[in-house]
Structure formats: structure tokens, C-alpha cells
Protein backbone atom coordinates (compact mmCIF):
# COMPACT_ATOMS: atom_id res chain seq x y z
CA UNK A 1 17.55 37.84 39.25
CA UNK A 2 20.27 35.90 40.60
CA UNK A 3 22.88 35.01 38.13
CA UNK A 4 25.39 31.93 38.40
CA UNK A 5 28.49 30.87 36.74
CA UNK A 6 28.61 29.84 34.75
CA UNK A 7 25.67 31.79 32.72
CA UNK A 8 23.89 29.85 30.54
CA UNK A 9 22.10 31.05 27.84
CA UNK A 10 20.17 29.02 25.14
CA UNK A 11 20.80 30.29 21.54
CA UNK A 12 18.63 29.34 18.41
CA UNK A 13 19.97 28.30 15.50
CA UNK A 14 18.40 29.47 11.97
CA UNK A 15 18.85 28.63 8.05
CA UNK A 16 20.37 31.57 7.37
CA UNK A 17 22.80 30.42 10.20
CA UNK A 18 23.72 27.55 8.19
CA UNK A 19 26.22 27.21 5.21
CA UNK A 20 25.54 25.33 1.88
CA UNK A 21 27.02 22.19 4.11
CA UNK A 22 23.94 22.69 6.29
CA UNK A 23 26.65 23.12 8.77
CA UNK A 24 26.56 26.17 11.65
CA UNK A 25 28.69 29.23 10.28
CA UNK A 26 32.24 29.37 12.09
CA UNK A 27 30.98 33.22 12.25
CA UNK A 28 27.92 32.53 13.74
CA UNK A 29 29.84 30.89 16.79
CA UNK A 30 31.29 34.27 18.26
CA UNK A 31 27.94 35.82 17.34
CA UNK A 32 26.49 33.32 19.96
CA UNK A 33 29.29 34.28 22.15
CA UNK A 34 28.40 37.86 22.17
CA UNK A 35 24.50 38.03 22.43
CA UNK A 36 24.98 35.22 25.57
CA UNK A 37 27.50 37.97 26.94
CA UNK A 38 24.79 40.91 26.33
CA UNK A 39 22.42 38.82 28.14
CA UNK A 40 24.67 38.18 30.90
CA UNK A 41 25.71 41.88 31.38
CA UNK A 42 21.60 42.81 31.52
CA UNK A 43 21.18 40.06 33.95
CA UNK A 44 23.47 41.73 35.95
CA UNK A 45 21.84 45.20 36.07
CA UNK A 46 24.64 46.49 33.28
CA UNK A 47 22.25 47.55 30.78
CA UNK A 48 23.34 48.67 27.27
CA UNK A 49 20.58 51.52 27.07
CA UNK A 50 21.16 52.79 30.00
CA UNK A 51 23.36 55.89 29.18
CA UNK A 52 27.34 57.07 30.47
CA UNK A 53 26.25 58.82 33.56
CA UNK A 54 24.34 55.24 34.75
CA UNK A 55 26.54 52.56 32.71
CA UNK A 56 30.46 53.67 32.36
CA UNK A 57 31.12 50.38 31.73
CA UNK A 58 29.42 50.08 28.41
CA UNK A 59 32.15 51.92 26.93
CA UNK A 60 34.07 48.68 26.35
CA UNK A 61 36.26 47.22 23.43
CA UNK A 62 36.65 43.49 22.35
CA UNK A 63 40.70 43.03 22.67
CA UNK A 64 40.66 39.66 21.41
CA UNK A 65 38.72 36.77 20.57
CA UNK A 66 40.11 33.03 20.46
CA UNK A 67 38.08 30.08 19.65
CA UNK A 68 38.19 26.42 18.55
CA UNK A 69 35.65 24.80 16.87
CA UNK A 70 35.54 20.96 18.10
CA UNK A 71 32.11 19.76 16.39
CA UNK A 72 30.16 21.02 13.76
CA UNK A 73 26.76 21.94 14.41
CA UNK A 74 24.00 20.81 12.16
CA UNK A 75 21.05 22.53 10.95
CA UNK A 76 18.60 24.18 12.45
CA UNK A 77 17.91 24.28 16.36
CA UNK A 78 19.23 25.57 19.64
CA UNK A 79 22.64 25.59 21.48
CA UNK A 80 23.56 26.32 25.15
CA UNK A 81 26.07 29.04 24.93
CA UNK A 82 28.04 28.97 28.62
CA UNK A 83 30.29 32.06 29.75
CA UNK A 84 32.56 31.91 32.71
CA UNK A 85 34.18 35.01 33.97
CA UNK A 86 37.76 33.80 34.52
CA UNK A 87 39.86 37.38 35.00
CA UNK A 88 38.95 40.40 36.22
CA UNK A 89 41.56 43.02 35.98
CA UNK A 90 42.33 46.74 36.03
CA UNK A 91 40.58 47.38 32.84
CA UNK A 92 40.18 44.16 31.19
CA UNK A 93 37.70 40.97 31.61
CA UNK A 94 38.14 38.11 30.38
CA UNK A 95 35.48 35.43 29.67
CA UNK A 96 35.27 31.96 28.67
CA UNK A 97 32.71 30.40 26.25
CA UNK A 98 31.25 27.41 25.38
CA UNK A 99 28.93 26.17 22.79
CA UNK A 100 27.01 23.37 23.51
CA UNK A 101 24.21 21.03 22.27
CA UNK A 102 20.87 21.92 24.39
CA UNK A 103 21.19 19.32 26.77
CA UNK A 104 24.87 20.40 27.24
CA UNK A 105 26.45 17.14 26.35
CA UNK A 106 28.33 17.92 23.33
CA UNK A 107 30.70 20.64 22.99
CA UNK A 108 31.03 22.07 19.72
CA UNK A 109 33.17 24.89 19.99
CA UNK A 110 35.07 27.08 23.59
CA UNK A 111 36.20 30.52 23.23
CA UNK A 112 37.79 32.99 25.27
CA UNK A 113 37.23 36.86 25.35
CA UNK A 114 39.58 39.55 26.23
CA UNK A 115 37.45 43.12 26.96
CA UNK A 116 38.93 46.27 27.61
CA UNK A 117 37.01 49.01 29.57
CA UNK A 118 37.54 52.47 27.59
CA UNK A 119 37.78 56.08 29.14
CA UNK A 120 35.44 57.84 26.32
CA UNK A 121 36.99 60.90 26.21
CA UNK A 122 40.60 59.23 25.71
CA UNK A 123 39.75 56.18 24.00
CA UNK A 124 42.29 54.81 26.50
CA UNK A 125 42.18 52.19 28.99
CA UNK A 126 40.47 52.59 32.25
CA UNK A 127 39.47 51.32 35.94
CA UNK A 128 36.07 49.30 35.47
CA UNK A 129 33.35 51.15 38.00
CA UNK A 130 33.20 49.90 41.45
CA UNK A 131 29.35 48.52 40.08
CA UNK A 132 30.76 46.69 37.53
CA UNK A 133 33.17 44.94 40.15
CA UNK A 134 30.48 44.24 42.68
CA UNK A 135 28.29 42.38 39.90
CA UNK A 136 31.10 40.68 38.32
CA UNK A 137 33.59 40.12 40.44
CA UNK A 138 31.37 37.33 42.75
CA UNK A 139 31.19 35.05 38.89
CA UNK A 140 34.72 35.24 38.48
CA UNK A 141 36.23 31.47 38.68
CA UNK A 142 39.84 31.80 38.21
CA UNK A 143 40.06 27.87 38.93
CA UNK A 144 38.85 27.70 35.33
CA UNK A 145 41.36 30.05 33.56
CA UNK A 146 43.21 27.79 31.03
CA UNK A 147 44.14 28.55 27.91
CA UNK A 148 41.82 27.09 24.64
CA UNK A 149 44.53 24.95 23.24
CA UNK A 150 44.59 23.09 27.05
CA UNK A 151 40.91 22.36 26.87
């Protein structure tokens, strides 16, 4: 499978999704976020079953998580969830999201990631595998890097 950036992923949206507004759950927005990056990291061979010895890189921590929420989203449906790789470091990746309406003209929220690859046996930062680097690296658009309040 070849995969693009930025990845595009189409999310559904379901009742219990929704608060009593009928409106998308500000929650449910990095929940989106993360299932579009699982999907990106099995489209790129890095599969979360696949154990230490296969997938080192798995061993990864969420550092930080921004977001602003531009539109609400109502009721039930789908989104197109978007995720740009925009820095690839040492041990960290960062990646930029946006939720969109299924035709991808209406933004309703962007995000931005921060992960940190993990040594397991220190808990301490680490090198991401030279795999990792040669899947990644090629989606990585630092032309995009900007912060979420500049968006």
C-alpha cells in the first residue's frame, strides 16, 4: 500500500459520540486523532501486534496533545481525519491533525501530536529504529510545521 501525506482516514461518527447538544464530544476529537494515527502506522508496515523484537517502535508515549476546536460537529455521520507528519526527531514525532467534514471542506477542529519513542527497559527516551525512519521519514512535510494558534 502506498501511503501519502497527508493520510486520510474517514472516521464515523455515533450517538454515543454525541453530547445532550447533539454536538460531537470535544473528547471524541483526539479519539479520532488517534485511531487515524493507528491506521496510519499499520499502513506503514508498523503494526501494533507485531511484538518488541519486530516493532521497537511501538513502545511509544503521547508527550503532548494540542488542539482547537473551530466548528462543532453535528450528529451522527463521518469525518475525514487528516495527519501530516511535520517533525521527525531523535526520539520524538510530531504530527498534525485535522478534522474535517467528509468531503473535506469544513474544518472542525486541527491538532498537533508530540510522541516520544521509549527504551522499555528504561522507560527513557530513545533513537526511533532505522524502519521506523525509512517509512516515516519520506511523509514528513516540514513546510507545514506551524503552530495551532497560526492556523
Amino acid at each position: 500500500m502506498t501511503v501519502s501525506s497527508p493520510f486520510r482516514t474517514t472516521q464515523r461518527v455515533y450517538f454515543d459520540d454525541l453530547d445532550a447538544l447533539n454536538i460531537l464530544h470535544n473528547v471524541r476529537f483526539l479519539l479520532f486523532m488517534e485511531r487515524a494515527r493507528g491506521e496510519l502506522f499499520n499502513a506503514l508496515g508498523l503494526r501494533w501486534e507485531d511484538p518488541l523484537e519486530v516493532n521497537p517502535d511501538k513502545y511509544h508515549v503521547v508527550a503532548a496533545h494540542e488542539i482547537r476546536y473551530d466548528r462543532p460537529v453535528r450528529g451522527e455521520g463521518e469525518v475525514l481525519v487528516e495527519l501530516t507528519p511535520v517533525h521527525l526527531g531523535t526520539s520524538s514525532l510530531v504530527l498534525q491533525a485535522a478534522v474535517r467534514s467528509r468531503h473535506g471542506d469544513t474544518v472542525y477542529a486541527v491538532g498537533e501530536t508530540r510522541l516520544v519513542r521509549l527504551d522499555p527497559e528504561t522507560n527513557t527516551p530513545c533513537s526511533w529504529s532505522d524502519r521506523f525512519r525509512t517509512a516515516m521519514g519520506p511523509l514528513v512535510r516540514a513546510d507545514q510545521r506551524a503552530t495551532i494558534a497560526e492556523r
